[in-house]
C-alpha atoms as a PDB file:
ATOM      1  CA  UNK A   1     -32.994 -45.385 -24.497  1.00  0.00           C
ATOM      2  CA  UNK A   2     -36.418 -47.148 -23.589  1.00  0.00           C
ATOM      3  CA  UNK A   3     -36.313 -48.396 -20.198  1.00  0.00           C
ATOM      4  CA  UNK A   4     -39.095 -50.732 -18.615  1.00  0.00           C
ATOM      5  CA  UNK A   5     -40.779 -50.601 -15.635  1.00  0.00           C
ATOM      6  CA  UNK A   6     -39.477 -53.799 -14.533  1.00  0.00           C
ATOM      7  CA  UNK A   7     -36.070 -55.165 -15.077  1.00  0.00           C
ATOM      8  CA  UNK A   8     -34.508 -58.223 -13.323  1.00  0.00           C
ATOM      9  CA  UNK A   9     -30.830 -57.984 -11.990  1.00  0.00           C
ATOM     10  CA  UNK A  10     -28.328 -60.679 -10.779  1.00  0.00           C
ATOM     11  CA  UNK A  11     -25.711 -59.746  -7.911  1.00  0.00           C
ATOM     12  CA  UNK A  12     -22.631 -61.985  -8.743  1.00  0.00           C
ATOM     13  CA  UNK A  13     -20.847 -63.476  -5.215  1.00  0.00           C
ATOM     14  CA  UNK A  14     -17.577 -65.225  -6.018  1.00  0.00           C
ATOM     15  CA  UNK A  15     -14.789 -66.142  -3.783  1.00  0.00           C
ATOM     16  CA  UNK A  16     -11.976 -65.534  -6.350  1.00  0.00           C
ATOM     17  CA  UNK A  17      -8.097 -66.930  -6.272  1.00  0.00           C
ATOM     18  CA  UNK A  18      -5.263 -66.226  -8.225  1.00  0.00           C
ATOM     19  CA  UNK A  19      -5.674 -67.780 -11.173  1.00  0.00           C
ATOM     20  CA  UNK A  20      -7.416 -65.327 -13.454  1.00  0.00           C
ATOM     21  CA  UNK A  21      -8.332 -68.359 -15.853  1.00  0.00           C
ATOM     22  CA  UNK A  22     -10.499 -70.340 -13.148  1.00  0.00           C
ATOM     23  CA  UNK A  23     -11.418 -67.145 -11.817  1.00  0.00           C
ATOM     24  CA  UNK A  24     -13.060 -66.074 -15.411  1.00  0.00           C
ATOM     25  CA  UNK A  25     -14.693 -70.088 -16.101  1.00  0.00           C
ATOM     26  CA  UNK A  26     -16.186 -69.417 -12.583  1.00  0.00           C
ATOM     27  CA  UNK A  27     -17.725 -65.488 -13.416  1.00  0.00           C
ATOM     28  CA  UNK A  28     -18.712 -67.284 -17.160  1.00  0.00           C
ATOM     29  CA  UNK A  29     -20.917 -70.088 -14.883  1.00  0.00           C
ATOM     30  CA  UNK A  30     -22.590 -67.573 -12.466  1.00  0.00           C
ATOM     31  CA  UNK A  31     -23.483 -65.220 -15.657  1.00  0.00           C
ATOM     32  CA  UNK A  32     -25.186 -67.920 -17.337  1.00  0.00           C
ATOM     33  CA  UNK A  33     -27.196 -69.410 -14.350  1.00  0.00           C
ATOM     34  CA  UNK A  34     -28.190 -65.687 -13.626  1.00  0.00           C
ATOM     35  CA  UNK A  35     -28.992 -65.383 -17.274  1.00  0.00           C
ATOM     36  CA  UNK A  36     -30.769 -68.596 -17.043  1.00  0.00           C
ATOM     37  CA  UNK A  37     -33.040 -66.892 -14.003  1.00  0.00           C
ATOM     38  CA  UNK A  38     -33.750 -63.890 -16.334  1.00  0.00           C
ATOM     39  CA  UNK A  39     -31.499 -61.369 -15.142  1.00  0.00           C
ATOM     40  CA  UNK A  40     -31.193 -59.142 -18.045  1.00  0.00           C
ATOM     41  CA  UNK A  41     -28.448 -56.746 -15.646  1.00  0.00           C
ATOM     42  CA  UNK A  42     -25.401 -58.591 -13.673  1.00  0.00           C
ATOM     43  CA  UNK A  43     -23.183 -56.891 -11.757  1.00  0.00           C
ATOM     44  CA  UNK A  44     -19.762 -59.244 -10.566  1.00  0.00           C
ATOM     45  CA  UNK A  45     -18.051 -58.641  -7.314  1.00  0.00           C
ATOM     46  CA  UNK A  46     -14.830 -56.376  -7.433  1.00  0.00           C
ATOM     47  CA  UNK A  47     -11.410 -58.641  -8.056  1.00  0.00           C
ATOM     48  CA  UNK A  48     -13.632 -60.819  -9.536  1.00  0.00           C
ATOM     49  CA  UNK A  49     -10.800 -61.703 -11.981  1.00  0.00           C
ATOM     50  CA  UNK A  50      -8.008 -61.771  -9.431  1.00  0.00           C
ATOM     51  CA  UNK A  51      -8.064 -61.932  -5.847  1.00  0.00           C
ATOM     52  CA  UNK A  52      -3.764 -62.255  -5.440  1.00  0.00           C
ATOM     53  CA  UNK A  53      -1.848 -63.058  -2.303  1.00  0.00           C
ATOM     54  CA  UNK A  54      -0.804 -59.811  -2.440  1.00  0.00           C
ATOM     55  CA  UNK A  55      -1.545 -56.474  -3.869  1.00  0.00           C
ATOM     56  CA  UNK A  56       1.147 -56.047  -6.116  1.00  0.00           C
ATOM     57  CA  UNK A  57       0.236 -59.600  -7.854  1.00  0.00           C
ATOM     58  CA  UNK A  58      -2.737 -56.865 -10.187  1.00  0.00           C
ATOM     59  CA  UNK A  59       0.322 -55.519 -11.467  1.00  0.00           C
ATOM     60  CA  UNK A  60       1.129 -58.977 -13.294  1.00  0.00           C
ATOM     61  CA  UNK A  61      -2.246 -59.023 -14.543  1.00  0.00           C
ATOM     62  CA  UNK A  62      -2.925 -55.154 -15.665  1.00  0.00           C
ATOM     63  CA  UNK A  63      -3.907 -54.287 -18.864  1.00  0.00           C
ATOM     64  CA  UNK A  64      -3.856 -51.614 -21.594  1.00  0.00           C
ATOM     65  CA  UNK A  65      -7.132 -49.671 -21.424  1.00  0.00           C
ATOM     66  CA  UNK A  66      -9.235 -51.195 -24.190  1.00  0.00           C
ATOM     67  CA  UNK A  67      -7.287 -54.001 -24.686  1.00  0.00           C
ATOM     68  CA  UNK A  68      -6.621 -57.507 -22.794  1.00  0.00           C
ATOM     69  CA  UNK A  69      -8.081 -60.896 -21.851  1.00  0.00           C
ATOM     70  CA  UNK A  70     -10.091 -59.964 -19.025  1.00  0.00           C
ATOM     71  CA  UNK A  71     -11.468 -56.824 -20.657  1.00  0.00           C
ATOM     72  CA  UNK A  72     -12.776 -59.552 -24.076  1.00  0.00           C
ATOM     73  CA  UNK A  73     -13.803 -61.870 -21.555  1.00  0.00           C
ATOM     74  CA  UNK A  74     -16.562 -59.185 -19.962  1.00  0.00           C
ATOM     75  CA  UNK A  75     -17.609 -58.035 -23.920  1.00  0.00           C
ATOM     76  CA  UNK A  76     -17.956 -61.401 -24.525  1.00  0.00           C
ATOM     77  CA  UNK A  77     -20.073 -62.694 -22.065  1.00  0.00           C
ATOM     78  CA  UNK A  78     -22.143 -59.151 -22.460  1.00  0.00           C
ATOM     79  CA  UNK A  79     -22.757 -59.912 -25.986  1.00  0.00           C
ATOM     80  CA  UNK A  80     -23.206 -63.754 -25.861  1.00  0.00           C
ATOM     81  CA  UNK A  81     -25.376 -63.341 -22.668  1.00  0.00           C
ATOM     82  CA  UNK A  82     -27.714 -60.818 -24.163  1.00  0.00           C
ATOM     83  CA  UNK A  83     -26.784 -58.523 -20.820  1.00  0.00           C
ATOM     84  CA  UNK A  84     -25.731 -55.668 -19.124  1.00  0.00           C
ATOM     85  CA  UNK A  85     -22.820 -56.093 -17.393  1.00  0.00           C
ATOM     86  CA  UNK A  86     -20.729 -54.417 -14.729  1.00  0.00           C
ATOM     87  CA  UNK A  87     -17.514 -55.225 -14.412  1.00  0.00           C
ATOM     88  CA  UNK A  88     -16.711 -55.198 -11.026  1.00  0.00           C
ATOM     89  CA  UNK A  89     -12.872 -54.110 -11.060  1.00  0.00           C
ATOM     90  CA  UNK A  90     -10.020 -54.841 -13.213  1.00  0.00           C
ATOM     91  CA  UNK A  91      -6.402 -53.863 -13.103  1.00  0.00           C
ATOM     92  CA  UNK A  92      -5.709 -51.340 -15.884  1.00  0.00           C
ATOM     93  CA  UNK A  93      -2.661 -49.592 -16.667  1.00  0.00           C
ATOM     94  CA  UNK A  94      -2.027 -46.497 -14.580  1.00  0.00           C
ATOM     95  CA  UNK A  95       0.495 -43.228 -14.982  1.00  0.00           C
ATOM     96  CA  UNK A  96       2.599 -44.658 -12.873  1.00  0.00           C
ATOM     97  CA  UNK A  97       4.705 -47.854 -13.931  1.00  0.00           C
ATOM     98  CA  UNK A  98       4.058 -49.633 -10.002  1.00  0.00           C
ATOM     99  CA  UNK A  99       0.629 -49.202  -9.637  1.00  0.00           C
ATOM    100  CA  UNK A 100      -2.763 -50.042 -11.255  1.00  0.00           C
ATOM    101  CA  UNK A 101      -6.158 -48.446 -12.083  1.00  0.00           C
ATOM    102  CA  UNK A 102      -8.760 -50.323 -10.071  1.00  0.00           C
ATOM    103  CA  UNK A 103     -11.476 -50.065 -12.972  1.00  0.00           C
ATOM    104  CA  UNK A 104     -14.808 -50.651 -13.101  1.00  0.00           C
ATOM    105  CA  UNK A 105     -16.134 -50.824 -16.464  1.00  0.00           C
ATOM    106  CA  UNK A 106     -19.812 -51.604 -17.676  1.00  0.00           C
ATOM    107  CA  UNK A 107     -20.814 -53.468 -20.712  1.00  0.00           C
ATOM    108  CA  UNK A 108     -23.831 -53.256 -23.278  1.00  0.00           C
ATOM    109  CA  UNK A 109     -25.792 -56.182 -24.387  1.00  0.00           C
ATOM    110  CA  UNK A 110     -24.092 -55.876 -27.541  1.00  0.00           C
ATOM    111  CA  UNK A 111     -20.703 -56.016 -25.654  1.00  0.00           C
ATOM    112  CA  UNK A 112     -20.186 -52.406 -26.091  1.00  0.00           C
ATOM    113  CA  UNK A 113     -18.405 -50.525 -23.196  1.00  0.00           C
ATOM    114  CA  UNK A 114     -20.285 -47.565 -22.337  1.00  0.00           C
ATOM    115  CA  UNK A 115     -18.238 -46.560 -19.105  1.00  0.00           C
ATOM    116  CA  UNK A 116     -15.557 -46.396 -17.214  1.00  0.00           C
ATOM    117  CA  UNK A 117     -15.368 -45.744 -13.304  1.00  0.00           C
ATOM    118  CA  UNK A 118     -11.814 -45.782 -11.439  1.00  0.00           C
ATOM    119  CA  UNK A 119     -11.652 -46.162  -7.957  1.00  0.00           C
ATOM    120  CA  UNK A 120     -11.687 -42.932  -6.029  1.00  0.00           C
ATOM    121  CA  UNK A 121     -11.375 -43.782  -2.357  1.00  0.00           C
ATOM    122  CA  UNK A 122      -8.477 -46.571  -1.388  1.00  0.00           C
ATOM    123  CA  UNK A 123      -8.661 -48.635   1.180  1.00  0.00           C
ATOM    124  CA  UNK A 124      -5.662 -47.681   3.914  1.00  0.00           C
ATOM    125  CA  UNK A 125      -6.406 -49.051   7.135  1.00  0.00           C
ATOM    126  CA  UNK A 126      -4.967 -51.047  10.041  1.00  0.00           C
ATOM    127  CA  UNK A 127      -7.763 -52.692  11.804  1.00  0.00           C
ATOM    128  CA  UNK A 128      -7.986 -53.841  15.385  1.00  0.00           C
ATOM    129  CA  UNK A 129      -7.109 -57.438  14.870  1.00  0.00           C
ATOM    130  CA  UNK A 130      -3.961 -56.622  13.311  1.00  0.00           C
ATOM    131  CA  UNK A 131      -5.649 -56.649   9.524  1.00  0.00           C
ATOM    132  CA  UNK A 132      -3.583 -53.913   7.968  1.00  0.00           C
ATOM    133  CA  UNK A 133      -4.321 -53.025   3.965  1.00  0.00           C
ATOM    134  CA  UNK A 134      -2.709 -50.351   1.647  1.00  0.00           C
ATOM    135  CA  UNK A 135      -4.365 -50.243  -1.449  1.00  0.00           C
ATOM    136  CA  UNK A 136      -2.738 -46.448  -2.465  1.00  0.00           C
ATOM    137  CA  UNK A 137       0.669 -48.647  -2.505  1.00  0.00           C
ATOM    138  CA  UNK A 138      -0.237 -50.341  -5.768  1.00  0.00           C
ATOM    139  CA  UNK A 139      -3.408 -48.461  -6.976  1.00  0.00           C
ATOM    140  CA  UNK A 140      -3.879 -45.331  -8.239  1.00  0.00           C
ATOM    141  CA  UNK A 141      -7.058 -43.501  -7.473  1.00  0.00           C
ATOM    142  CA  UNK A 142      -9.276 -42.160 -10.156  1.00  0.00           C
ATOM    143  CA  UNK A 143     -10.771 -38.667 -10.419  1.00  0.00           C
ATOM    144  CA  UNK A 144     -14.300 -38.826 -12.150  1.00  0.00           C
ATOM    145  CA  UNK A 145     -18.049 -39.813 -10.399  1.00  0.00           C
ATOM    146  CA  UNK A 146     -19.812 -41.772 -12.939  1.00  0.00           C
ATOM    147  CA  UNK A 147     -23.636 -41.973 -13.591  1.00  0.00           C
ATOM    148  CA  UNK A 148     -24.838 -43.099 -17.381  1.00  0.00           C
ATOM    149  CA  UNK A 149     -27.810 -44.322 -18.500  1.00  0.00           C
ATOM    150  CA  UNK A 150     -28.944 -48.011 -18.565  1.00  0.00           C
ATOM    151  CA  UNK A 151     -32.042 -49.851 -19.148  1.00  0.00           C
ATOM    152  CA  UNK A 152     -32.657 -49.612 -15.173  1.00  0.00           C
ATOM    153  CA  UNK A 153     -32.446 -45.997 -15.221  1.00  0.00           C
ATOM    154  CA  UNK A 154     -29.373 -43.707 -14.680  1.00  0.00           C
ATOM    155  CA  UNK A 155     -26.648 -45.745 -13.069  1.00  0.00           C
ATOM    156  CA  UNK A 156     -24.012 -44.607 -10.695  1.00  0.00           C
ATOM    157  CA  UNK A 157     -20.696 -46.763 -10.470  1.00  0.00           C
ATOM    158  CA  UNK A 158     -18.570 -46.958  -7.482  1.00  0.00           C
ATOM    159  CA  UNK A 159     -16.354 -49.861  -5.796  1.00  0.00           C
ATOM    160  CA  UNK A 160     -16.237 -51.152  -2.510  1.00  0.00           C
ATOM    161  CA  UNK A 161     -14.532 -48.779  -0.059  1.00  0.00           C
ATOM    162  CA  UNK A 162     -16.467 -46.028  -2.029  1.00  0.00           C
ATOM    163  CA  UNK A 163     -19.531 -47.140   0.516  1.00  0.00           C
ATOM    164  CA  UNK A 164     -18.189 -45.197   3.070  1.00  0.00           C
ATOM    165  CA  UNK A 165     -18.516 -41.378   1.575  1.00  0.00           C
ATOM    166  CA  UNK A 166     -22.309 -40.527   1.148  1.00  0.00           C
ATOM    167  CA  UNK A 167     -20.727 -37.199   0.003  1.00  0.00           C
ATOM    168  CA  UNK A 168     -20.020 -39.710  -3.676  1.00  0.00           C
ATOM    169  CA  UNK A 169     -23.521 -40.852  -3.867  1.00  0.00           C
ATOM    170  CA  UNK A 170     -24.739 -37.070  -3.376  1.00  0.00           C
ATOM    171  CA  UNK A 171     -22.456 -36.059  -6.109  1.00  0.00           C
ATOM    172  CA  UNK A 172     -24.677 -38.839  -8.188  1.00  0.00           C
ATOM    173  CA  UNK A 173     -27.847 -38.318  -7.325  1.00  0.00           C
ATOM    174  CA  UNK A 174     -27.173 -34.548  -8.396  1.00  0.00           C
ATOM    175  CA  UNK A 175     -26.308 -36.177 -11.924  1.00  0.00           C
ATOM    176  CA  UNK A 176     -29.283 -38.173 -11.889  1.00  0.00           C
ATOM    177  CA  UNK A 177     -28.732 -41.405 -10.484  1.00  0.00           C
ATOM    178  CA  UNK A 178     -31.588 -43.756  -9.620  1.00  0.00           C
ATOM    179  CA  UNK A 179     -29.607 -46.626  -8.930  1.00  0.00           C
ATOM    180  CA  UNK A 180     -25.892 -47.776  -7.395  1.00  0.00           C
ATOM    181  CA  UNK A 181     -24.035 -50.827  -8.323  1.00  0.00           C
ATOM    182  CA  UNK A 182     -21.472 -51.742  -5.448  1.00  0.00           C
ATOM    183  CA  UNK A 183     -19.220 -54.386  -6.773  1.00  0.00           C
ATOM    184  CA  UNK A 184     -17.057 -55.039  -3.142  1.00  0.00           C
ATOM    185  CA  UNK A 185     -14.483 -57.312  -1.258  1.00  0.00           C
ATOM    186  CA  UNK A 186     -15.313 -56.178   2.047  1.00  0.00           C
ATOM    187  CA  UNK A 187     -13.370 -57.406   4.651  1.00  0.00           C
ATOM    188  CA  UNK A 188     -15.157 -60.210   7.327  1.00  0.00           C
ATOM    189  CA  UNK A 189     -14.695 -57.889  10.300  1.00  0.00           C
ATOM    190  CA  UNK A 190     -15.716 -54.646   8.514  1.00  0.00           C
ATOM    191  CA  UNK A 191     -18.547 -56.404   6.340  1.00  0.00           C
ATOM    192  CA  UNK A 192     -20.548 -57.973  10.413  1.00  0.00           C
ATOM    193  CA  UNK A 193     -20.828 -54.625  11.646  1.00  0.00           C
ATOM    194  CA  UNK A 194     -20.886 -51.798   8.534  1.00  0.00           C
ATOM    195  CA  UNK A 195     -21.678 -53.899   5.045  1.00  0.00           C
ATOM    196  CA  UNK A 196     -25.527 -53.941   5.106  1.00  0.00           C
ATOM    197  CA  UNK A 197     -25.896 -50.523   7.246  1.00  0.00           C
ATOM    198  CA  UNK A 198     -24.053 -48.507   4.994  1.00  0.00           C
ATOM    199  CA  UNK A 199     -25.712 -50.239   1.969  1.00  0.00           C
ATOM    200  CA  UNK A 200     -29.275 -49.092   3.281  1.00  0.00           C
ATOM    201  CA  UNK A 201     -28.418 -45.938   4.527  1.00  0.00           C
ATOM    202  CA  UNK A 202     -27.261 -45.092   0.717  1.00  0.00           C
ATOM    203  CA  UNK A 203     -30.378 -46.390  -0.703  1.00  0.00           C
ATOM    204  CA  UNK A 204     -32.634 -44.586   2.087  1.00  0.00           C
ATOM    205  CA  UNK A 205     -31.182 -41.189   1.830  1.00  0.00           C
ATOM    206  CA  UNK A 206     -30.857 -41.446  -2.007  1.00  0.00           C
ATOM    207  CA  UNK A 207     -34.074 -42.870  -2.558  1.00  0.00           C
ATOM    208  CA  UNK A 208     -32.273 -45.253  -4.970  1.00  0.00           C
ATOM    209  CA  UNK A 209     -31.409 -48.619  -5.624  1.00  0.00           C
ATOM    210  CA  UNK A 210     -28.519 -50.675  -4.472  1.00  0.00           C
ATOM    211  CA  UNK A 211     -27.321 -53.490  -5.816  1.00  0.00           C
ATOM    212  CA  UNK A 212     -24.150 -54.926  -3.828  1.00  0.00           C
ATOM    213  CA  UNK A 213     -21.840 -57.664  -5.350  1.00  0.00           C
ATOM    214  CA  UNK A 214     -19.013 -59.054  -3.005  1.00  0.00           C
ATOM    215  CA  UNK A 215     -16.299 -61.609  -2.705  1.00  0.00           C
ATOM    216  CA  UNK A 216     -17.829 -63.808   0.076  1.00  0.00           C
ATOM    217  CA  UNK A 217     -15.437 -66.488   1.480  1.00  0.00           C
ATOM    218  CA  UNK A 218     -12.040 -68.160   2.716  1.00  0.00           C
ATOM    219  CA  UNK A 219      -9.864 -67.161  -0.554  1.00  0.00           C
ATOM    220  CA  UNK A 220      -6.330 -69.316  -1.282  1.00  0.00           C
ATOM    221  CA  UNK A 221      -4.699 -65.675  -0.876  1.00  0.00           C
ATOM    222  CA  UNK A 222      -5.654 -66.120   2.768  1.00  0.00           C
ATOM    223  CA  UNK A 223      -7.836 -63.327   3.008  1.00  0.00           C
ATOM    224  CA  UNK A 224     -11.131 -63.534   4.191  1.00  0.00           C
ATOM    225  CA  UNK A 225     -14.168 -61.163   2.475  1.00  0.00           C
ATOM    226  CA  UNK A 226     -17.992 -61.366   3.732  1.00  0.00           C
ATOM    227  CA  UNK A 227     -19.955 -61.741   1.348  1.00  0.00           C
ATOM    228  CA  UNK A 228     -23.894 -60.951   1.851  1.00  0.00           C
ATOM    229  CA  UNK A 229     -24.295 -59.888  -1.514  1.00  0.00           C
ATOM    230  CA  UNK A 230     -27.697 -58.039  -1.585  1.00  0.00           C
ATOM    231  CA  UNK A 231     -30.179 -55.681  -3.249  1.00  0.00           C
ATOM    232  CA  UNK A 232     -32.048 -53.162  -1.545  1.00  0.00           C
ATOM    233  CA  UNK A 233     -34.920 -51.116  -2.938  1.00  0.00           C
ATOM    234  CA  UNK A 234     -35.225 -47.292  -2.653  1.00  0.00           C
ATOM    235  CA  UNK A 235     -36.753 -47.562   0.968  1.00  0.00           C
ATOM    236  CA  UNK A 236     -34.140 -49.790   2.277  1.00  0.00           C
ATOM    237  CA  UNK A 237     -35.621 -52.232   1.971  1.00  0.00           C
ATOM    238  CA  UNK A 238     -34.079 -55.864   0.915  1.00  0.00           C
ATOM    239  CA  UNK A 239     -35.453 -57.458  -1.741  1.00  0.00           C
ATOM    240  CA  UNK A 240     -32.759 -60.818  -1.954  1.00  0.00           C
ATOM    241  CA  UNK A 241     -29.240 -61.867  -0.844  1.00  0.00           C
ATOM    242  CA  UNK A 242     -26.802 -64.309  -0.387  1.00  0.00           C
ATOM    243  CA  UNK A 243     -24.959 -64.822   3.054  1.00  0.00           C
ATOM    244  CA  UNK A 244     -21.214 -66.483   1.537  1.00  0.00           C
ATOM    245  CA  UNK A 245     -19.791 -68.861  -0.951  1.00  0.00           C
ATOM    246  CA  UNK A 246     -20.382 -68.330  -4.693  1.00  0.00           C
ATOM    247  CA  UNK A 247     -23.543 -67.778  -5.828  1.00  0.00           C
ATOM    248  CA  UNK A 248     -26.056 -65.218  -7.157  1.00  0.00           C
ATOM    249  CA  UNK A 249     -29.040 -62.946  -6.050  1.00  0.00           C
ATOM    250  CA  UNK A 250     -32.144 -62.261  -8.226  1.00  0.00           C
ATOM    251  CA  UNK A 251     -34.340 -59.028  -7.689  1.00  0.00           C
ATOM    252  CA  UNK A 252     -36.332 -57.277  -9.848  1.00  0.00           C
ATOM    253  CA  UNK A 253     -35.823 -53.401 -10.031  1.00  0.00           C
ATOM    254  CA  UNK A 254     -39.245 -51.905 -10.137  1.00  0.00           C
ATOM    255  CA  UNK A 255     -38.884 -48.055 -11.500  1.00  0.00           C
ATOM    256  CA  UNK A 256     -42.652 -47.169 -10.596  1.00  0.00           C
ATOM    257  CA  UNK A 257     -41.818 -48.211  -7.342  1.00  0.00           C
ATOM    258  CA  UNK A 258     -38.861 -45.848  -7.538  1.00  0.00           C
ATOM    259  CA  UNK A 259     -40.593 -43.065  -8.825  1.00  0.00           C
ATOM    260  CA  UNK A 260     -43.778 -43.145  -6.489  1.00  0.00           C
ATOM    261  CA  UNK A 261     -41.286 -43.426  -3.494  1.00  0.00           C
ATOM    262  CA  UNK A 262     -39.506 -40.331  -4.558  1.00  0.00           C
ATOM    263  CA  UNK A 263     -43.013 -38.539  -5.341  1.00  0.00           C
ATOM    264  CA  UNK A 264     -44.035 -39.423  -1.887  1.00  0.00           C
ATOM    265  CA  UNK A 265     -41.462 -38.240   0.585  1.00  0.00           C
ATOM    266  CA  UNK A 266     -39.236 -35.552  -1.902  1.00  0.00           C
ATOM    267  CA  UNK A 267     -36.230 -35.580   0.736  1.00  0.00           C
ATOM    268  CA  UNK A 268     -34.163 -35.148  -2.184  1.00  0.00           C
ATOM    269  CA  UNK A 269     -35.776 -31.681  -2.927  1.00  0.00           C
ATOM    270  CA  UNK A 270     -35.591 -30.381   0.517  1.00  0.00           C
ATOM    271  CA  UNK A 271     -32.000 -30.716   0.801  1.00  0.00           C
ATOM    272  CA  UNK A 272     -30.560 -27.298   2.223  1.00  0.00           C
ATOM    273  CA  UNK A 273     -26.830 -27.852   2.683  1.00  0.00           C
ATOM    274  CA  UNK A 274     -24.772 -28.793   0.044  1.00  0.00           C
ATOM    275  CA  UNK A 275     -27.402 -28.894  -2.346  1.00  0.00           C
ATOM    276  CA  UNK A 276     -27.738 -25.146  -2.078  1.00  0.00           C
ATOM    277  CA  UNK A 277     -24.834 -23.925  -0.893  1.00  0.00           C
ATOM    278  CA  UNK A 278     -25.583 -20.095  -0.356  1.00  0.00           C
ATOM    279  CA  UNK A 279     -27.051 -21.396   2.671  1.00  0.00           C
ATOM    280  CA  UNK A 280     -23.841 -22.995   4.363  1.00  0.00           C
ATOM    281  CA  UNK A 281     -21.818 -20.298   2.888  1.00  0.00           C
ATOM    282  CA  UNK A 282     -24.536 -17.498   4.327  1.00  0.00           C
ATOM    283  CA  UNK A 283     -24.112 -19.121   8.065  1.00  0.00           C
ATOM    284  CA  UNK A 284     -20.107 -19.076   7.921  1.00  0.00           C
ATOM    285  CA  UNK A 285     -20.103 -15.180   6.783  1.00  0.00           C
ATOM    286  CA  UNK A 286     -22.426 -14.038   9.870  1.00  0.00           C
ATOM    287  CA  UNK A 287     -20.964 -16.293  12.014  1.00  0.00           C
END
């Protein structure tokens, strides 16, 4: 695949409801005006199609893998658009008849899918306020990292909660990855204190880019997501973002950037644990 040194990307914000036909006319408008700014890679915000009142409303809306509205819709809108697209995450049909795959799948400018990514880390947590979520009630989580090539470079796919285990984006960097897409709902409290932290500390100590695309508003379900969508180079830096309401962010992904940054401070080489394991495994045997 020929890659360029310069590419120019488009982080999709949405606030998304229930109704997967509004939700698609909205994802069509913000793919076109980022299209429109040159983004020749757009990445929409996870739920983007369906953001129900409650989690067992994806199982009304799940489809056969390979086949189904929403899954046209993002081949579509590759193809007519001329772009890359990640698909944030759709319900697809799991093994089990009462829960879903939450799938992320990416799309070729020809409106080819090249990949699939299922969700491997769900979101169970009661939260101070009272907030209480149990995504492993109606999802079921996938079992595969991700990382395929793309005209930015080799591309690692994870959703939302997946932010939170730097142990995943090790496992892709090892396969190559220069850059992480981060389609997200994060949650308003969460999102204020962790949302941009964790989003820099993966691009830091990856040396990689990040692009984040969240749901970023007051949604008719009742829940409330962040937003901030955002793109951050390989030294943490951010290059562009969006604080709520729908919208997109433009940056351009620079790749000699990327690969003089990695020349320059090698932390990934000098890894010692994990990376070479005989070393952890030599310190538990004398220990």
């Amino acid at each position: 695949m020929t890659r360029k040194t310069n590419n120019r990307v488009a982080a999709i914000q949405m606030v998304s409801g229930t109704d997967v036909d509004a939700n698609l006319d909205e994802a069509a408008r913000l793919i076109s005006t980022a299209v429109s700014a040159g983004a020749e890679f757009v990445v929409l915000p996870e739920n983007f199609a369906i953001m129900p009142t409650k989690d067992a409303g994806q199982l009304q809306v799940m489809e056969r893998d390979g086949d189904g509205p929403i899954q046209e819709f993002l081949s579509a809108q590759a193809h007519q658009n001329h772009v890359w697209l990640v698909g944030g995450s759709i319900p697809l049909v799991s093994s089990q008849p009462s829960k879903v795959r939450a799938a992320c799948l990416l799309f070729n400018d020809h409106g080819e899918r090249v990949a699939r990514y299922d969700k491997l880390h769900l979101f169970d947590v009661k939260l101070d306020n009272g907030e209480e979520y149990s995504e492993s009630l109606t999802i079921e989580p996938g079992e595969s990292v991700v990382v395929v090539d793309s005209p930015l470079g080799r591309l690692g796919l994870t959703i939302c909660y997946d932010l939170r285990f730097p142990e995943l984006f090790r496992q892709m960097l090892d396969q190559g990855a220069e850059i992480f897409s981060v389609p997200s709902a994060f949650t308003a409290t969460t999102g204020k204190v962790h949302w941009e932290i964790l989003l820099r500390a993966r691009a830091i100590e990856n040396l990689a880019y990040v692009i984040g695309a969240g749901q970023g508003g007051s949604h008719s379900s009742g829940r409330e997501t962040y937003g901030d969508s955002i793109v951050i180079d390989p030294w943490g830096e951010i290059i562009n973002r969006l604080a709520r309401g729908p919208g997109i962010v433009i940056a351009d992904i620079d790749r000699l950037r990327l690969e003089k940054l990695r020349r320059s401070l090698p932390s990934i080489e000098h890894r010692r644990l994990g990376h070479d394991r005989s070393i952890a495994e030599g310190k538990r045997i004398s220990a």
